[in-house]
Protein backbone atom coordinates (compact mmCIF):
# COMPACT_ATOMS: atom_id res chain seq x y z
CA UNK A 1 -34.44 -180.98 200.59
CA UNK A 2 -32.59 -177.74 199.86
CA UNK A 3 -31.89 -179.21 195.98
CA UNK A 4 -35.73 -178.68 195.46
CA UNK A 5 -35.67 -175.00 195.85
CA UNK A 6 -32.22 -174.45 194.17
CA UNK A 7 -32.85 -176.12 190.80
CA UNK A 8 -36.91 -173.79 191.29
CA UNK A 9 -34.38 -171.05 192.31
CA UNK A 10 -32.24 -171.46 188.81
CA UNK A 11 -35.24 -172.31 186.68
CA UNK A 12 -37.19 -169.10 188.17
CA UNK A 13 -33.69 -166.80 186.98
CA UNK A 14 -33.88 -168.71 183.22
CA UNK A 15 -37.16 -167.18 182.92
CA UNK A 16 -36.63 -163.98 184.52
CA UNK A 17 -33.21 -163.36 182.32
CA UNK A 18 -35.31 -164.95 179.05
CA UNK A 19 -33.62 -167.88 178.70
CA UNK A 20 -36.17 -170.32 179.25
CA UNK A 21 -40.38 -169.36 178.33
CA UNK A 22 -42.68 -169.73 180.98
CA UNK A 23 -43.93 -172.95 179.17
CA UNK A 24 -40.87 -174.68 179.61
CA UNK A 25 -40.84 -174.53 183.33
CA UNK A 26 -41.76 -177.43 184.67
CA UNK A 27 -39.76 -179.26 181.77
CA UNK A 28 -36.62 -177.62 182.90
CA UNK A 29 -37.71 -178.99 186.46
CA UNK A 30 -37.61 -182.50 185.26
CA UNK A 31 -34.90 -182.19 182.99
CA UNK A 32 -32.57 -180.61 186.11
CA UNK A 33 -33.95 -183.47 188.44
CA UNK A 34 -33.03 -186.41 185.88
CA UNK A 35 -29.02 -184.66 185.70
CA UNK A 36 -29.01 -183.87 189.37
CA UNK A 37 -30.43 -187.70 189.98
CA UNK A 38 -32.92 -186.00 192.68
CA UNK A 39 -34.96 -189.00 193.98
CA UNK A 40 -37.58 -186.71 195.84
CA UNK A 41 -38.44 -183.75 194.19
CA UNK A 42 -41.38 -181.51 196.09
CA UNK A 43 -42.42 -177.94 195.10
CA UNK A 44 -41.28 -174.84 197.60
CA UNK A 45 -41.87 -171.04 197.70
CA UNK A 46 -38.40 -169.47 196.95
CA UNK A 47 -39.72 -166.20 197.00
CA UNK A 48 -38.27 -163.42 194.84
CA UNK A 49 -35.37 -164.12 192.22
CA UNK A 50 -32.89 -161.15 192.32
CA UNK A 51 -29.68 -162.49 190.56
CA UNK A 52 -27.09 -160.34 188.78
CA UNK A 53 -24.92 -163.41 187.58
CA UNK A 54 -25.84 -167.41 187.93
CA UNK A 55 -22.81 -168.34 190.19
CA UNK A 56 -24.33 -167.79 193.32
CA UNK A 57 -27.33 -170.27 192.41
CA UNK A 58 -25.17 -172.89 190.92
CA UNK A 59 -22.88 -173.16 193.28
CA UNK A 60 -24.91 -175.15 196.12
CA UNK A 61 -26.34 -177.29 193.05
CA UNK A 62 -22.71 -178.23 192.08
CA UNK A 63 -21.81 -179.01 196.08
CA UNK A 64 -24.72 -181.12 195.78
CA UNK A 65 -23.43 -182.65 192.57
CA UNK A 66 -20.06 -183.05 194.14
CA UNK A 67 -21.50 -185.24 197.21
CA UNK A 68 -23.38 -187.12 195.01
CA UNK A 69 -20.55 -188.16 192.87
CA UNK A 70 -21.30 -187.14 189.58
CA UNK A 71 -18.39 -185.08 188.87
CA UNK A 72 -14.73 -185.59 189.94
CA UNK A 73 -12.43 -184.68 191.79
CA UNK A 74 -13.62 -181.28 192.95
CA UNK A 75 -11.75 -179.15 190.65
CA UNK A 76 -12.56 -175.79 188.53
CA UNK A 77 -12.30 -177.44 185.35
CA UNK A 78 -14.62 -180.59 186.27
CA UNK A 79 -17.11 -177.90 188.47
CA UNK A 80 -16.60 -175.63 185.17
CA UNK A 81 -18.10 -179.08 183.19
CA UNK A 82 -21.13 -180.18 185.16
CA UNK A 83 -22.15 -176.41 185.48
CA UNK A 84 -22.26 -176.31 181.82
CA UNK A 85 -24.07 -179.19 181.44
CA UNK A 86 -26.53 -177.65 183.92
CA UNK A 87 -26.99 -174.43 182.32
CA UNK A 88 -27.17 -175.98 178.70
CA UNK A 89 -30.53 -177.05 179.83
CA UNK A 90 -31.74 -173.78 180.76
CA UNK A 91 -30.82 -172.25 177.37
CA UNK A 92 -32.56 -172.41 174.16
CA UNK A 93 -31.58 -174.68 170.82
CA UNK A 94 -29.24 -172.94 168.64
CA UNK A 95 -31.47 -172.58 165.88
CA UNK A 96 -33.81 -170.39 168.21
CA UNK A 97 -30.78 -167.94 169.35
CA UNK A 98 -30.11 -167.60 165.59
CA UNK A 99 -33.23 -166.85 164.88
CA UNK A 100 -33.94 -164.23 167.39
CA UNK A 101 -30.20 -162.81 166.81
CA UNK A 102 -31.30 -162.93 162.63
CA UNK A 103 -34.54 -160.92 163.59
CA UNK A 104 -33.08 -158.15 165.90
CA UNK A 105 -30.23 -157.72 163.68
CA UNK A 106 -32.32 -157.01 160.63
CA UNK A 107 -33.93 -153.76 162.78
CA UNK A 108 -31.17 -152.78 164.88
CA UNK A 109 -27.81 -154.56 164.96
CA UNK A 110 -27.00 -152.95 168.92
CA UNK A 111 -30.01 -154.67 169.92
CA UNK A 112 -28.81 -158.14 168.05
CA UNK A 113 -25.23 -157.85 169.55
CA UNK A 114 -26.78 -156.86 172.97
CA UNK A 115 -29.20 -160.04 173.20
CA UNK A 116 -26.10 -162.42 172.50
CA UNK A 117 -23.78 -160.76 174.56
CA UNK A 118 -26.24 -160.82 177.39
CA UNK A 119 -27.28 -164.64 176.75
CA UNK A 120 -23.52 -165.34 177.07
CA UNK A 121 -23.08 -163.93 180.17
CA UNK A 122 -26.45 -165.19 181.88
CA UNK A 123 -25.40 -168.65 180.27
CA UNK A 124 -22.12 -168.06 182.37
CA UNK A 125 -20.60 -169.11 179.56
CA UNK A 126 -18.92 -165.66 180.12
CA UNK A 127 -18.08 -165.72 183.87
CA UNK A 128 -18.72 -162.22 185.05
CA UNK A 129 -17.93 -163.32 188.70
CA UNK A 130 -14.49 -164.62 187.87
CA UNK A 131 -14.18 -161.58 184.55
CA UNK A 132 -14.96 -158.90 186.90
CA UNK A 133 -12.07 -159.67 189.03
CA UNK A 134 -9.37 -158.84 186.33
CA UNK A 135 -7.20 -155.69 186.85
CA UNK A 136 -7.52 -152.92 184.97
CA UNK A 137 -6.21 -149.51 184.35
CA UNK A 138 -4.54 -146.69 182.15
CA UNK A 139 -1.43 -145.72 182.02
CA UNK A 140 -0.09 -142.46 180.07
CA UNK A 141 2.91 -143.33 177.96
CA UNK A 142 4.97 -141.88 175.00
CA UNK A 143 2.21 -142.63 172.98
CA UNK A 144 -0.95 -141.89 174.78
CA UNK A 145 -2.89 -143.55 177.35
CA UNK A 146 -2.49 -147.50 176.68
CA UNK A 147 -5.37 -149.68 178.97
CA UNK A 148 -3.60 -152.20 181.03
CA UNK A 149 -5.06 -155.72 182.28
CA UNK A 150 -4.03 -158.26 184.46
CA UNK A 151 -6.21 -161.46 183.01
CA UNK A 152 -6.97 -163.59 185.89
CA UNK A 153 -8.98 -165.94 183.72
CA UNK A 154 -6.79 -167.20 181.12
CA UNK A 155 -2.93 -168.97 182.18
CA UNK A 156 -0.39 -167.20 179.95
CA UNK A 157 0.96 -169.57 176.95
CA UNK A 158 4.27 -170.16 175.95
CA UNK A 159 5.40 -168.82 171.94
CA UNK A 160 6.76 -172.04 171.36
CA UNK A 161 3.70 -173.63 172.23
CA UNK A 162 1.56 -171.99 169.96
CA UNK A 163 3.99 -172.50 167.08
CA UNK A 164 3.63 -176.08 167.55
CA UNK A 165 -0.59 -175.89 168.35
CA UNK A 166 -0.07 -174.16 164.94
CA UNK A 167 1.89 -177.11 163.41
CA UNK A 168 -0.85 -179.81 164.01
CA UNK A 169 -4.53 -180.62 162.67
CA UNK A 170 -6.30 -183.18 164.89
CA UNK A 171 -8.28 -185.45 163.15
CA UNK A 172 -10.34 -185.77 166.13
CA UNK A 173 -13.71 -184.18 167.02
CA UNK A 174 -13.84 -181.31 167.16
CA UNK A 175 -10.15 -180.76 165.58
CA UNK A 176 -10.43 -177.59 167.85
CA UNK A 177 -11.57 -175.08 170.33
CA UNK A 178 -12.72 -172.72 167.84
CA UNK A 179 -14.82 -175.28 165.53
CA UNK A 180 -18.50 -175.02 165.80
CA UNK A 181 -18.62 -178.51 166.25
CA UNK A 182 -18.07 -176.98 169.76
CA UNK A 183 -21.94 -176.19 170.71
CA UNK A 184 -23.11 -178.57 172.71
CA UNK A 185 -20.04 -180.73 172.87
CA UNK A 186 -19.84 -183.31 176.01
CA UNK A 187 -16.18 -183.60 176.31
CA UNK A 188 -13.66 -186.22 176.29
CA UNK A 189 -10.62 -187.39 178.08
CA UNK A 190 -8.88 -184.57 175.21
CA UNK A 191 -11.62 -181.70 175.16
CA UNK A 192 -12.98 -180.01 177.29
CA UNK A 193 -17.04 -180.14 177.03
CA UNK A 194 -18.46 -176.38 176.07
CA UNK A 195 -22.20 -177.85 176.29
CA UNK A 196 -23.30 -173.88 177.15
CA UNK A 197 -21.82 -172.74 173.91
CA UNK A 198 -23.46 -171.21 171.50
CA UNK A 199 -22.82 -169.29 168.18
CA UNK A 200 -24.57 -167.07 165.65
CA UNK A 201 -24.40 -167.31 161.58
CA UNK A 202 -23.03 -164.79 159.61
CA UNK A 203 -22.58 -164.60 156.04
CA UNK A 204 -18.94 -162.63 155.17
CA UNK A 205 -17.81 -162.24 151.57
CA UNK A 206 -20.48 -165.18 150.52
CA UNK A 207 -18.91 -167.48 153.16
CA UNK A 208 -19.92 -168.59 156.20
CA UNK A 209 -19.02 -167.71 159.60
CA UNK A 210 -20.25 -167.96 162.90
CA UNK A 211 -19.81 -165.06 165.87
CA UNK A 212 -19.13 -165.97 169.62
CA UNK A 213 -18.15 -164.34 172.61
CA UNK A 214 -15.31 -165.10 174.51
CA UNK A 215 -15.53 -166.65 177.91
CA UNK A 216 -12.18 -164.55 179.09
CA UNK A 217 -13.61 -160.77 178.35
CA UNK A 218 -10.28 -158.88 177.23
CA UNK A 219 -12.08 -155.92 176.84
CA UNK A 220 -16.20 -154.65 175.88
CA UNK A 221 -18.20 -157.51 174.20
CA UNK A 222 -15.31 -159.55 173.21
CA UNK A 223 -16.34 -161.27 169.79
CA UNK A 224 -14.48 -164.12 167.84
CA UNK A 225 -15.62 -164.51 164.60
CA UNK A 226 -14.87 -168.20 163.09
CA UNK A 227 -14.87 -169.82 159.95
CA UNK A 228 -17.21 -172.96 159.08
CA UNK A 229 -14.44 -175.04 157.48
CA UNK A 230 -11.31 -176.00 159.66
CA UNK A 231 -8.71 -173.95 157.80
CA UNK A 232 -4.98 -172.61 158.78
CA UNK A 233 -5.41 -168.95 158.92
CA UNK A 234 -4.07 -166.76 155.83
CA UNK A 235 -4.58 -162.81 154.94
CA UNK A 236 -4.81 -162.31 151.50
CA UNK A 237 -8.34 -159.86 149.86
CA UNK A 238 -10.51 -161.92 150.90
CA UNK A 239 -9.69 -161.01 154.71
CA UNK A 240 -10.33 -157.49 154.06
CA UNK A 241 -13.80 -158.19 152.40
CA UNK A 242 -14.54 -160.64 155.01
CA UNK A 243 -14.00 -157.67 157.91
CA UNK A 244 -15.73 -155.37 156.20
CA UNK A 245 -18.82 -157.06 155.61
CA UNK A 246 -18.68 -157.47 159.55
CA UNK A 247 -18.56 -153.78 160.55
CA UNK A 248 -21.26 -153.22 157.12
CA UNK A 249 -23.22 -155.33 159.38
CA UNK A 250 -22.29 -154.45 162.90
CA UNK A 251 -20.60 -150.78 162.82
CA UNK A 252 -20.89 -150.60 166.12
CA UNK A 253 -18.03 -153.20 166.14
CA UNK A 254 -14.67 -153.68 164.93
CA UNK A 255 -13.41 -156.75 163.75
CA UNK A 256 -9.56 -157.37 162.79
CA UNK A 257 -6.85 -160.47 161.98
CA UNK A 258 -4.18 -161.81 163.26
CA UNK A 259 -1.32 -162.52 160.97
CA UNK A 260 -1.08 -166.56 159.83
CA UNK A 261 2.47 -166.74 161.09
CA UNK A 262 3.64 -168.07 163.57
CA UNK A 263 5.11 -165.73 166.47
CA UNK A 264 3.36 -162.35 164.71
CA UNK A 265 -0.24 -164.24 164.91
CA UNK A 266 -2.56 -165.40 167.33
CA UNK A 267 -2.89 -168.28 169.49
CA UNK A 268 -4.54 -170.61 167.56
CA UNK A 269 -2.99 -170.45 164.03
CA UNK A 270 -5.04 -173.94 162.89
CA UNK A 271 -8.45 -172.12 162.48
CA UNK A 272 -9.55 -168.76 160.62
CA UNK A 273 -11.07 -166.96 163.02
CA UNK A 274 -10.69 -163.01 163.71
CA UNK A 275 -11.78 -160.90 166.87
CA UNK A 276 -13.70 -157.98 167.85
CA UNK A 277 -16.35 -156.20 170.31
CA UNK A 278 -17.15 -152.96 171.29
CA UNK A 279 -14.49 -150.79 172.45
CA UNK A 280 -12.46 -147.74 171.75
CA UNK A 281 -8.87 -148.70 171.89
CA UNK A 282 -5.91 -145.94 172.50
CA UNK A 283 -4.38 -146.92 168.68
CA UNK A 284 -7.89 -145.16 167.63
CA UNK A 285 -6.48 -141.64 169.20
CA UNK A 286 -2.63 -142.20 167.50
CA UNK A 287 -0.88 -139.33 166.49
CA UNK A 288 -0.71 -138.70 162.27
CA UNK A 289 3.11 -138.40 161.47
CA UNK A 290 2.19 -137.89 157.80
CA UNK A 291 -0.91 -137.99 155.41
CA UNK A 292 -0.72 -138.67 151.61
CA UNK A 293 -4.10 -138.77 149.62
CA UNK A 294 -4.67 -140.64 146.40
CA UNK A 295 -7.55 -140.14 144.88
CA UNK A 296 -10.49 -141.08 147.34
CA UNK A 297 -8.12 -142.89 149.79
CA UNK A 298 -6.07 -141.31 152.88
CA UNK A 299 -3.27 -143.13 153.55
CA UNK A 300 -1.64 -141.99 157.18
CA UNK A 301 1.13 -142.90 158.93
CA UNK A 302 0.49 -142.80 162.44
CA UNK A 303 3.04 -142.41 165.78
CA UNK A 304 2.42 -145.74 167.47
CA UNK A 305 5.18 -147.99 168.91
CA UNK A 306 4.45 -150.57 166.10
CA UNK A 307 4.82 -149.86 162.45
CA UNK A 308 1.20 -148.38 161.25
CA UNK A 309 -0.22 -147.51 157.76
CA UNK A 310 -4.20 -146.04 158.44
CA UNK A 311 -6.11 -146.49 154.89
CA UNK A 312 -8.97 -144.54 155.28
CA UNK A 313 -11.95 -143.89 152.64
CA UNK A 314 -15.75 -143.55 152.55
CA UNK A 315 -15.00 -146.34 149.16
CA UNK A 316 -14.91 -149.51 150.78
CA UNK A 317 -14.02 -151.16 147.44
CA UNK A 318 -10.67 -148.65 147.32
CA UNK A 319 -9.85 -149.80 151.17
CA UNK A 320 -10.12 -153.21 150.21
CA UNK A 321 -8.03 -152.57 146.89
CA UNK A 322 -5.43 -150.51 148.60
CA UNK A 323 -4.97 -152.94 151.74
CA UNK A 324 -4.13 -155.35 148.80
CA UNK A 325 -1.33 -153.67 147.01
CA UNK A 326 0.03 -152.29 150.65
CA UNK A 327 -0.08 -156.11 151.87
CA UNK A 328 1.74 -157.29 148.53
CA UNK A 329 4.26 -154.63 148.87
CA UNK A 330 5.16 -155.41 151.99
CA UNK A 331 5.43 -159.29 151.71
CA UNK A 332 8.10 -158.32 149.14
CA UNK A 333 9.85 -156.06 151.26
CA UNK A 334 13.10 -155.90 152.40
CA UNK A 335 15.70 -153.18 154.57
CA UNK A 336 18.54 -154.64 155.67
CA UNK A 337 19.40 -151.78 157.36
CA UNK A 338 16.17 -152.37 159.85
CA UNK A 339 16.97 -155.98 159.31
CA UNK A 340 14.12 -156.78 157.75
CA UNK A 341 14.10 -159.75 155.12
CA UNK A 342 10.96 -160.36 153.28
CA UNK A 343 12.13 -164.05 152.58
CA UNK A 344 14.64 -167.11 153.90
CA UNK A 345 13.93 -170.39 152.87
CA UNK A 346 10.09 -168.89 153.77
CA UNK A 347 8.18 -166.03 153.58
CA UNK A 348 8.91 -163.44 156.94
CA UNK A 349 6.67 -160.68 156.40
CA UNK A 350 3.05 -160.11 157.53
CA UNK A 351 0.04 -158.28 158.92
CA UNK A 352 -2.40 -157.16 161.36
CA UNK A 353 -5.34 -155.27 160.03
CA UNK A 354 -8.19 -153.84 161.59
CA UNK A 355 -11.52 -152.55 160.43
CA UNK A 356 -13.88 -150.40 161.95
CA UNK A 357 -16.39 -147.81 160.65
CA UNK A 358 -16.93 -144.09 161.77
CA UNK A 359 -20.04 -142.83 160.25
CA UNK A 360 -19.55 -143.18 156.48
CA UNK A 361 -15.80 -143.71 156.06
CA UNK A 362 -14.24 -147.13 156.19
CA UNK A 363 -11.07 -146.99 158.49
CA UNK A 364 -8.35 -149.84 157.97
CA UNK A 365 -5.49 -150.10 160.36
CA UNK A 366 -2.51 -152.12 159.06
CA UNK A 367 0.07 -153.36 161.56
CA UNK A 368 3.46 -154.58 159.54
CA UNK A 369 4.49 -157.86 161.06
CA UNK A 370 8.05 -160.02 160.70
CA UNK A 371 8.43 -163.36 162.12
CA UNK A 372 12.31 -163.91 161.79
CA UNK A 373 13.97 -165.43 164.51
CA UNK A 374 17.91 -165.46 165.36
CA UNK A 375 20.39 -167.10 167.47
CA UNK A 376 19.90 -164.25 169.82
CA UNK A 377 15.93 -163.88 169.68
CA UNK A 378 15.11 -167.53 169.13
CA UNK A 379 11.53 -166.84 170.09
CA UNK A 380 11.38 -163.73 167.43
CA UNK A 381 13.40 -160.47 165.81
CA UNK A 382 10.06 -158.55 166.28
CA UNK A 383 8.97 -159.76 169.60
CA UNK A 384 9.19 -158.92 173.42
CA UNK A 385 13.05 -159.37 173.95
CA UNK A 386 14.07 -161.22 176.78
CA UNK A 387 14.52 -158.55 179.33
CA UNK A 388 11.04 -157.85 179.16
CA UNK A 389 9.71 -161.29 179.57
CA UNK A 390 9.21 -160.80 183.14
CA UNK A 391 6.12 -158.78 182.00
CA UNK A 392 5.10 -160.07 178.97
CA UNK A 393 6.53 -163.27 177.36
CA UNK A 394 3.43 -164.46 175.14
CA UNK A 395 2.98 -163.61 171.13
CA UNK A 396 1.91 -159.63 170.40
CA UNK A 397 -1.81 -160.06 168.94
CA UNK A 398 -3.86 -157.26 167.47
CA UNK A 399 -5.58 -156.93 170.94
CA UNK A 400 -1.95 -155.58 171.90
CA UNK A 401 -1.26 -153.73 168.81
CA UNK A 402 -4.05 -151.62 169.28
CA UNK A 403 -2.91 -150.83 172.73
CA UNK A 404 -4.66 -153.12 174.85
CA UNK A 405 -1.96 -154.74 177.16
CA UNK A 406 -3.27 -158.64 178.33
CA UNK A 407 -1.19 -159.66 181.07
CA UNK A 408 -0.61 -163.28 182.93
CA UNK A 409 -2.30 -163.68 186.07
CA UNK A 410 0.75 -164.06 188.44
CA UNK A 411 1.50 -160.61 188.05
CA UNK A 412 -1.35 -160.09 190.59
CA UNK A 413 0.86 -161.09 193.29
CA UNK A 414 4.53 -160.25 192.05
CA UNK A 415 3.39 -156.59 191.42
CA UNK A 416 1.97 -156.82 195.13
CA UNK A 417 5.65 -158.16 196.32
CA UNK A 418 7.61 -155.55 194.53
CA UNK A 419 5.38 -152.88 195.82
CA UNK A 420 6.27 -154.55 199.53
CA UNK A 421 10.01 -154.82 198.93
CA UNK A 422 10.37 -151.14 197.28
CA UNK A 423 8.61 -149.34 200.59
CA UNK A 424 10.41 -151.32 202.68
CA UNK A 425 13.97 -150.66 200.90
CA UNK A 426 14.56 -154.60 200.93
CA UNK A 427 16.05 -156.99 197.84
CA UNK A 428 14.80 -159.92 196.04
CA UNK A 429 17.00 -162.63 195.00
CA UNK A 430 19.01 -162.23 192.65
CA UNK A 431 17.37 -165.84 190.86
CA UNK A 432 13.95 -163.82 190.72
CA UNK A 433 12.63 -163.11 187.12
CA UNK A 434 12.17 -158.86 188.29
CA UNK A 435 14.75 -158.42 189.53
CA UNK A 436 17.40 -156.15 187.44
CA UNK A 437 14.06 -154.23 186.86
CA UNK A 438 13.19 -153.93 190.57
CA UNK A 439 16.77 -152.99 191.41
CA UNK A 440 16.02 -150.23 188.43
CA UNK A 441 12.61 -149.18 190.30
CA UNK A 442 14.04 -148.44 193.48
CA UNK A 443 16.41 -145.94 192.21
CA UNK A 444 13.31 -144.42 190.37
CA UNK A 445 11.20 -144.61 193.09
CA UNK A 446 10.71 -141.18 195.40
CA UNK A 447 8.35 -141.59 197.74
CA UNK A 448 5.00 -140.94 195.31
CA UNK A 449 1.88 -143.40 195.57
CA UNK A 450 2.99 -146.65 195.17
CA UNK A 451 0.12 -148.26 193.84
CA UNK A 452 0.36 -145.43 190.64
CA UNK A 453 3.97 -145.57 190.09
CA UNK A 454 3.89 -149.45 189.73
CA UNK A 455 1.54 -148.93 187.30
CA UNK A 456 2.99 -146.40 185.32
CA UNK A 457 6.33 -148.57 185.30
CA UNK A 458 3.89 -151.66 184.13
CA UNK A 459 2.45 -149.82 181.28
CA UNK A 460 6.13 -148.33 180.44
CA UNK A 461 7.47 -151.70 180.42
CA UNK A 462 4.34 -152.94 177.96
CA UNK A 463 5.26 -150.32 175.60
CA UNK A 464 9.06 -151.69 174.99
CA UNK A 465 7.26 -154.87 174.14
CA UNK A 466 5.41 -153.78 171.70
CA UNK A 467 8.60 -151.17 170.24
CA UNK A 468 10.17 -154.84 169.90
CA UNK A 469 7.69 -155.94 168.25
CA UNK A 470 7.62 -153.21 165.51
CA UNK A 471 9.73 -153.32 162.42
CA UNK A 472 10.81 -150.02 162.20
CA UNK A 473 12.00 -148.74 165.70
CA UNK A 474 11.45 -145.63 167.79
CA UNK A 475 14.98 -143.93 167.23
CA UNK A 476 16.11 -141.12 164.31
CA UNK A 477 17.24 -144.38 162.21
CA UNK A 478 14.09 -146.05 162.65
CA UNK A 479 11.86 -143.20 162.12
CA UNK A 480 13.77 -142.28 158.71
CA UNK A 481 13.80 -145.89 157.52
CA UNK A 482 9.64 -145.98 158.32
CA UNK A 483 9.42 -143.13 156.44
CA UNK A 484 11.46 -144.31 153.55
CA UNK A 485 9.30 -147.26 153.69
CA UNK A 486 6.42 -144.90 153.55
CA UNK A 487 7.57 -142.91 150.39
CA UNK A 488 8.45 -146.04 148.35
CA UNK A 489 4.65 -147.50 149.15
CA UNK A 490 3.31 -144.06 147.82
CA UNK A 491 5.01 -144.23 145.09
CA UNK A 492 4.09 -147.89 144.44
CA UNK A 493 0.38 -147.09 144.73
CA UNK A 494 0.01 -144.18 142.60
């Protein structure tokens, strides 16, 4: 049967991609032919093993599965189950990855971060076949080049459903999708099983935390970085000595928060968890607008469509200290001019930092956040207004405040319709979400590559999401009340 020579076929790729040990072949074998409920399993020659990424080898052992009924119906998410229940077989126990991660790390932390990331994607935890089809480009703007992705892995989320995932604590097992409860776990009717997950331990400001990829790839080596205990997330000191340990111990990474408020934070607001990976984002190249040193800290203000205080300092102690005060300044803050109120009946002001190291100096980026809504901006103040939903709808994380746009799948083909209707000088109805800013394109349009203009106009219309988003705006008043902002925080930390 042609299931003999697939599940050699995997088994033969676990031990060429050092997942499985030689010596754990023919246990694999059996272990694959108990899941797979193969009745007659013989020994064939499958020749040589020459696989990139798992999908291709897994997907006639999942048909297989299929016609044998034991997963249903034939869907991505139950195919996406059974595979992982497969390849949780071919990987090694936890305490093994942690061990080897441990040992690599304490000789070269590249090599340690390599050896994960690389198990992840082998696992197919990370699905490089479905990853590798997101769009991507860059796109000059006011600003500098901003990198722009079309995510085809990940359905966008509605604000207001975050706010309420952010609301509510199951009491259920695992309470979430970030608890490490999560390796190994089967699945219910309520979660969905992640038996091919796996995590590392890391010890941050004498806590612990574990470090995981993530399955959608945003950007380079995508890392979350979650707490043990199931706790709401919350920036106060400890956050800042928590991502510094990180890049002490991976400074080849960067590793920043989201906010704990709703509509300024992340997706999942339940869990403390931060992300981070291997890539130079375009908020890493942001003009300085000003530069004020106090003692062994430089504290710059930098020319980014959010507002942006740099603390940088080869004393990671003064970093820490500084981000502190700045961070208790700020909650305290208010400009009514800007319309910015610190405090209603509860607390409106946040924010993003993000570490990094270059060389010997300790860089922290720190994003100021508000979370007020109004009558006109029920979903957010300081968020993408409504005539720039069409392109981006969902909260602005610190993947997007560094310049990283992440953008819904469905784009893929309205971007490919508005291209169509543009060349050929027709109209979309009127009922169609791009349509004042179609009718806008045309008149812009002259006749230049299509493809590049589209994407030029894409990255444009990114940036006003973010200028929402930022609490001091890009015109003459906004730029004075910024710097008044900045003056009044120099003076406060001298």
């Amino acid at each position: 049967m042609k299931i003999n020579s697939d599940i050699k076929s995997l088994c033969l790729y676990g031990i060429n991609e050092l997942l499985l040990e030689k010596e754990d072949f023919d246990y694999t074998i059996n272990k694959l032919i108990h899941l797979l409920e193969v009745e007659d399993y013989s020994d064939s020659d499958v020749g040589d093993i020459e696989v990139v990424e798992p999908s291709s080898l897994l997907r006639p052992i999942l048909n297989y599965a299929f016609t044998k009924g034991l997963f249903k119906p034939d869907t991505t998410t139950q195919r996406d189950l059974f595979e992982a229940k497969i390849m949780d077989i071919l990987l090694p126990r936890p305490s093994t990855i942690n061990y080897l991660f441990d040992k690599l790390l304490s000789d070269d932390p590249v090599k340690a971060t390599n050896y994960f990331y690389k198990l992840s994607q082998k696992s197919n935890y990370i699905k490089t076949e479905r990853t590798s089809k997101n769009i991507i480009w860059k796109s000059d703007t006011p600003y500098g080049p901003f990198d722009i992705t079309i995510n085809l892995s990940k359905p966008e989320k509605d604000p207001r459903d975050i706010i309420k995932q952010g609301k509510t604590t199951s009491s259920t097992y695992p309470k979430c999708l970030l608890c490490k409860e999560q390796v190994g776990f089967y699945g219910n009717q309520s979660k969905p099983g992640r038996t091919n997950h796996r995590i590392v331990h890391m010890e941050l400001n004498k806590e612990d935390f574990y470090l995981q990829y993530s399955p959608y790839v945003y950007y380079n080596e995508h890392s979350i970085v979650l707490k043990k205990e199931h706790e709401p997330m919350n920036v106060t000191i400890n956050t800042f000595k928590r991502l510094f340990d990180f890049v002490d111990k991976l400074p080849h990474y960067f590793l920043g928060s989201n906010a704990g408020l709703p509509i300024v934070g992340g997706s999942i607001l339940s869990h403390e968890h931060y992300q981070g990976g291997r890539h130079h984002f375009p908020i890493e190249d942001a003009k300085i607008l000003s530069e004020h040193i106090i003692d062994d800290i430089t504290i710059r203000q930098l020319h980014w469509p959010l507002s942006v205080i740099r603390l940088v300092s080869k004393n990671r102690e003064t970093v820490i200290k500084t981000a502190d005060k700045l961070f208790k300044f700020w909650e305290n803050y208010n400009d009514l001019e800007a319309g910015i109120l610190s405090h209603t009946d509860k607390p409106h002001n946040a924010i993003t930092p993000i570490a990094r190291k270059d060389g010997d100096l300790y860089i922290l980026d720190v994003t100021l956040r508000n979370n007020q809504t109004s009558d006109e901006f029920p979903l957010g103040i300081f968020h993408p207004h409504p005539e720039n939903h069409h392109i981006k709808k969902e909260n602005i994380g610190l993947i997007e405040v560094m310049g990283l746009a992440v953008l819904p799948a469905r784009l893929k083909h309205e971007l490919q319709e508005i291209k169509n209707v543009i060349l050929n000088n027709e109209n979309l109805p009127k009922n169609n979400i791009h349509y004042e800013w179609v009718t806008y394109l045309k008149g812009e349009y002259k006749g230049k590559d299509i493809d590049e203009f589209i994407n030029k106009e894409v990255a444009l219309k990114f940036v006003k999401c973010i200028e929402n988003s930022g609490v001091f705006k890009q015109t003459s008043a906004g730029k004075k009340q910024f710097d008044r902002f900045t003056r009044e925080l120099i003076n406060y930390l001298s």
